[in-house]
N, C-alpha and C. Protein backbone atom coordinates (compact mmCIF):
# COMPACT_ATOMS: atom_id res chain seq x y z
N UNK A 1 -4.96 -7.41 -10.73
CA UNK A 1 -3.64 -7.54 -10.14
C UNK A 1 -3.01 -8.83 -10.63
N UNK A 2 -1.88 -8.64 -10.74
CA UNK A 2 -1.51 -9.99 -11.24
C UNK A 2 -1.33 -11.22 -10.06
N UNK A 3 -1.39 -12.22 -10.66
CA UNK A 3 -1.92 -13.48 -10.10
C UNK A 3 -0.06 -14.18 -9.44
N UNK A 4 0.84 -13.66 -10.19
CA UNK A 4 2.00 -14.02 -9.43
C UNK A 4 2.45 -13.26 -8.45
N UNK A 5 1.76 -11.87 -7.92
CA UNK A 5 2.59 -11.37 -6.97
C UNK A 5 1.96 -12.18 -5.46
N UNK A 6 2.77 -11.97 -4.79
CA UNK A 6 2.07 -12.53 -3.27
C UNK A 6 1.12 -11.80 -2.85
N UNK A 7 0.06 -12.52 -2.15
CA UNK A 7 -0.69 -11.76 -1.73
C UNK A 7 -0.47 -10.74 -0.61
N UNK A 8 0.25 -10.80 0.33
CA UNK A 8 0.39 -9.77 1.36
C UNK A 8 0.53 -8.50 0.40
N UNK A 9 1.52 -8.72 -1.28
CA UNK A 9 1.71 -7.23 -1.92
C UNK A 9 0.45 -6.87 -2.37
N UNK A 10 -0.31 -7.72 -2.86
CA UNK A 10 -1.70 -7.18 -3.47
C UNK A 10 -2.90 -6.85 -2.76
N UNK A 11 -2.51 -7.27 -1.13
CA UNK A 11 -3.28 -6.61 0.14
C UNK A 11 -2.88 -5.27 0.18
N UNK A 12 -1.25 -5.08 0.44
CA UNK A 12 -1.41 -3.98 0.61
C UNK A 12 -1.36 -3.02 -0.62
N UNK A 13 -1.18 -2.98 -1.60
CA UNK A 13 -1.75 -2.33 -2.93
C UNK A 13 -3.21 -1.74 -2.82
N UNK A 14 -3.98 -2.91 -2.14
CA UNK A 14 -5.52 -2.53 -2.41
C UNK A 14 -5.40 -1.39 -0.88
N UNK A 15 -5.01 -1.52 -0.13
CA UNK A 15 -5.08 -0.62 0.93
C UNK A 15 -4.72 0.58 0.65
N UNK A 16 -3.82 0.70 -0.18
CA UNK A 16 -2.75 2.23 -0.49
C UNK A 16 -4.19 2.67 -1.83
N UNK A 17 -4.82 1.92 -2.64
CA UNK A 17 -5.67 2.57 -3.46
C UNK A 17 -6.88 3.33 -2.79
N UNK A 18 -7.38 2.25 -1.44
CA UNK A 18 -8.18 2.90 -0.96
C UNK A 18 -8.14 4.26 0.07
N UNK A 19 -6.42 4.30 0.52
CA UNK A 19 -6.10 5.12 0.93
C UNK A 19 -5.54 6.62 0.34
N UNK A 20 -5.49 6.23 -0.79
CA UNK A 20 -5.88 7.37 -1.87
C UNK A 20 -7.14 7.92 -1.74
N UNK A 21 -7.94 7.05 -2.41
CA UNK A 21 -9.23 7.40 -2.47
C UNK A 21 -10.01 8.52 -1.46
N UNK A 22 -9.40 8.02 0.08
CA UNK A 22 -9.98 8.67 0.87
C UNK A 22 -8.89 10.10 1.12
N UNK A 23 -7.80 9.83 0.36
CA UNK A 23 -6.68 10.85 1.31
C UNK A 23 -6.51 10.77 2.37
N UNK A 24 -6.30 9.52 3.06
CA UNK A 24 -5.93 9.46 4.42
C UNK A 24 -4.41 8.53 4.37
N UNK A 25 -3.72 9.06 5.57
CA UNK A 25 -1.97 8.85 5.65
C UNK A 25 -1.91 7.44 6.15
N UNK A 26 -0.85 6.87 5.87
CA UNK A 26 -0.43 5.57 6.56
C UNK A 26 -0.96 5.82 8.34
N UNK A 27 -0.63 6.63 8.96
CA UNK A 27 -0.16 6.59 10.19
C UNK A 27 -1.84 7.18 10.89
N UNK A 28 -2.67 7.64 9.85
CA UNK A 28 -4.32 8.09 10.23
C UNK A 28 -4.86 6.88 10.43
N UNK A 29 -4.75 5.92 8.98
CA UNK A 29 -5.31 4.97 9.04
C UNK A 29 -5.02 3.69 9.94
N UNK A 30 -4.36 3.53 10.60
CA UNK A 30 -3.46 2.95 11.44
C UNK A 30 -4.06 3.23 13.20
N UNK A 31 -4.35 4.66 13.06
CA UNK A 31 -5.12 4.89 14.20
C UNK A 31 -6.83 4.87 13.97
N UNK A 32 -7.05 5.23 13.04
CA UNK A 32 -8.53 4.86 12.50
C UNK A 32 -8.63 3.21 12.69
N UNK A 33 -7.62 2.28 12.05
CA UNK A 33 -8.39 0.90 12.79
C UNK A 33 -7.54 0.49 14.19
N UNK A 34 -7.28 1.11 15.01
CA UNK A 34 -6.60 0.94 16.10
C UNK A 34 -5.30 0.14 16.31
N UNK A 35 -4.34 0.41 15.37
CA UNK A 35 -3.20 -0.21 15.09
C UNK A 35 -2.22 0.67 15.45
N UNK A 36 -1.54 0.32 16.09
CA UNK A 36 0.03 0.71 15.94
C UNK A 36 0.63 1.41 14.77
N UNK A 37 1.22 2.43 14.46
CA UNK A 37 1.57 2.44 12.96
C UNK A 37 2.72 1.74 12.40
N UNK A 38 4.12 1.62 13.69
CA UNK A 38 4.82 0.34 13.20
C UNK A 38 4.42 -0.95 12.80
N UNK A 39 3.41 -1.52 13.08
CA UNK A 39 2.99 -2.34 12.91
C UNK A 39 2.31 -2.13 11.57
N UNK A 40 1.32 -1.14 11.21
CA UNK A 40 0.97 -1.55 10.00
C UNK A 40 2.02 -1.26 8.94
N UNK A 41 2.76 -0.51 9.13
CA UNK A 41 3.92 -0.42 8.31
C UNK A 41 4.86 -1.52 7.74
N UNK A 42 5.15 -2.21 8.69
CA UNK A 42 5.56 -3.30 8.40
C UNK A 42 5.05 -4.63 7.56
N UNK A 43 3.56 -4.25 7.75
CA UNK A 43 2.13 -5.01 6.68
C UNK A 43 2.56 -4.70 5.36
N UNK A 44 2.73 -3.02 5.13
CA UNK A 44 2.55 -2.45 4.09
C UNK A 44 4.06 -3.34 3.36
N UNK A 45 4.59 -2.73 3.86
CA UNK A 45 5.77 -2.99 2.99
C UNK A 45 6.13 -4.74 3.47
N UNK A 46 5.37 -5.76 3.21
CA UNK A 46 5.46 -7.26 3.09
C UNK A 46 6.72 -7.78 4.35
N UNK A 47 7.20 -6.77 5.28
CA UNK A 47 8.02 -7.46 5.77
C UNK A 47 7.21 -8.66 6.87
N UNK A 48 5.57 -8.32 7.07
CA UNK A 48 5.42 -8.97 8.14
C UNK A 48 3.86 -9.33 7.51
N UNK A 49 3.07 -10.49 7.47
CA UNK A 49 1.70 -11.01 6.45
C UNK A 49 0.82 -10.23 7.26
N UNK A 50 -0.10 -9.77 6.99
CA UNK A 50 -1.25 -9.30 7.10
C UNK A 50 -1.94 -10.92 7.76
N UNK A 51 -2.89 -10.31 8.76
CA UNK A 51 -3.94 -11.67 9.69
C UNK A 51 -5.47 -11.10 9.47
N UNK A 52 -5.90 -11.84 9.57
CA UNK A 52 -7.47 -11.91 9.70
C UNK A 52 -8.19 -10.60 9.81
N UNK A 53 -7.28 -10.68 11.25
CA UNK A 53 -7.77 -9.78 12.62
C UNK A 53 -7.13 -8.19 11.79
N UNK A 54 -6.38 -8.25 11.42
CA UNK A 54 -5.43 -6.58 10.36
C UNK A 54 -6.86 -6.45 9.54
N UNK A 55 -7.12 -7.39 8.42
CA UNK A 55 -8.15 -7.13 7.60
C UNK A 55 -9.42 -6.57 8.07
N UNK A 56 -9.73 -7.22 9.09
CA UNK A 56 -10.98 -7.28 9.24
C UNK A 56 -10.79 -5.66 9.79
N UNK A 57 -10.07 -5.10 10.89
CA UNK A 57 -10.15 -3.66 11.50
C UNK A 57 -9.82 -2.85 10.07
N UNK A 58 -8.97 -3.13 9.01
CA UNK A 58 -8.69 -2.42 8.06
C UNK A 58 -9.89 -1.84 7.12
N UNK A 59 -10.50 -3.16 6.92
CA UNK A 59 -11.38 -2.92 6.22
C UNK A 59 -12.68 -2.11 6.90
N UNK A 60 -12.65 -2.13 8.08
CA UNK A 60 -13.81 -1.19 8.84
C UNK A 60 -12.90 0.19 8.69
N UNK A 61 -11.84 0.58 9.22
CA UNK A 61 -11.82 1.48 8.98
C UNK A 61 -11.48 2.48 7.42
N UNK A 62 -11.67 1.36 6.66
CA UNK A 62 -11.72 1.91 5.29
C UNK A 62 -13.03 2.03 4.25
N UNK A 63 -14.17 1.16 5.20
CA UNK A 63 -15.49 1.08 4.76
C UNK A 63 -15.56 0.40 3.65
N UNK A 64 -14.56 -0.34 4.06
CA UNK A 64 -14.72 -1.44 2.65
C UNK A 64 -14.93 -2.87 2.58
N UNK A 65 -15.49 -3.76 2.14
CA UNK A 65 -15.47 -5.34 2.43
C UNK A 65 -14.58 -5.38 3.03
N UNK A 66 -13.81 -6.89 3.52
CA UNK A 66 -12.86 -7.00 2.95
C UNK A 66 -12.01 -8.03 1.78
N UNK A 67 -13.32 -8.31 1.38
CA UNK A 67 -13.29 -8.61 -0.43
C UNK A 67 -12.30 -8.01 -0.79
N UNK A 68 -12.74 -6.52 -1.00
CA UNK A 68 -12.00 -5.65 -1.36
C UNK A 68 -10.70 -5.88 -1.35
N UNK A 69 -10.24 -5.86 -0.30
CA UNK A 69 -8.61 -5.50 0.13
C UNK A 69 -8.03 -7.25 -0.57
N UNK A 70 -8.87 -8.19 -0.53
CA UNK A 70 -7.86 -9.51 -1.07
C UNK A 70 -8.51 -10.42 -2.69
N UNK A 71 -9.00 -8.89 -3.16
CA UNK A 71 -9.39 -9.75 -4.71
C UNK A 71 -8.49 -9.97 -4.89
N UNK A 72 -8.39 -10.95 -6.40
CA UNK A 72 -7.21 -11.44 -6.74
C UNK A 72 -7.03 -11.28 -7.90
């Protein structure tokens, strides 16, 4: 990923790949880590930073580090 975009975009990039991967919808995964879906929506699309606490449920419910979601 490139090294100039912000990270909140290259968080959620890695989320939308893994949410490919699995074929699961914005609004599944959202209830899979017990989120609101306005709320993660608003992650997705950078209007609002991603926290700790987003990653950490994200990444459980995506079975992924969350390495994953903030390589760089």
């Amino acid at each position: 990923m490139l090294s100039g975009t912000p990270i909140r975009a290259r968080v959620a990039t890695a989320i939308r790949i893994e949410m490919a991967r699995r074929q699961i919808s914005q609004s599944r995964l959202a209830e899979m880590a017990g989120m609101r879906q306005a709320v993660l929506s608003r992650r997705m699309t950078g209007e609002t930073a991603f926290d700790l606490d987003d990653l950490d449920r994200l990444s459980a419910a995506l079975g992924v580090p969350v390495s994953t979601l903030v390589a760089i």
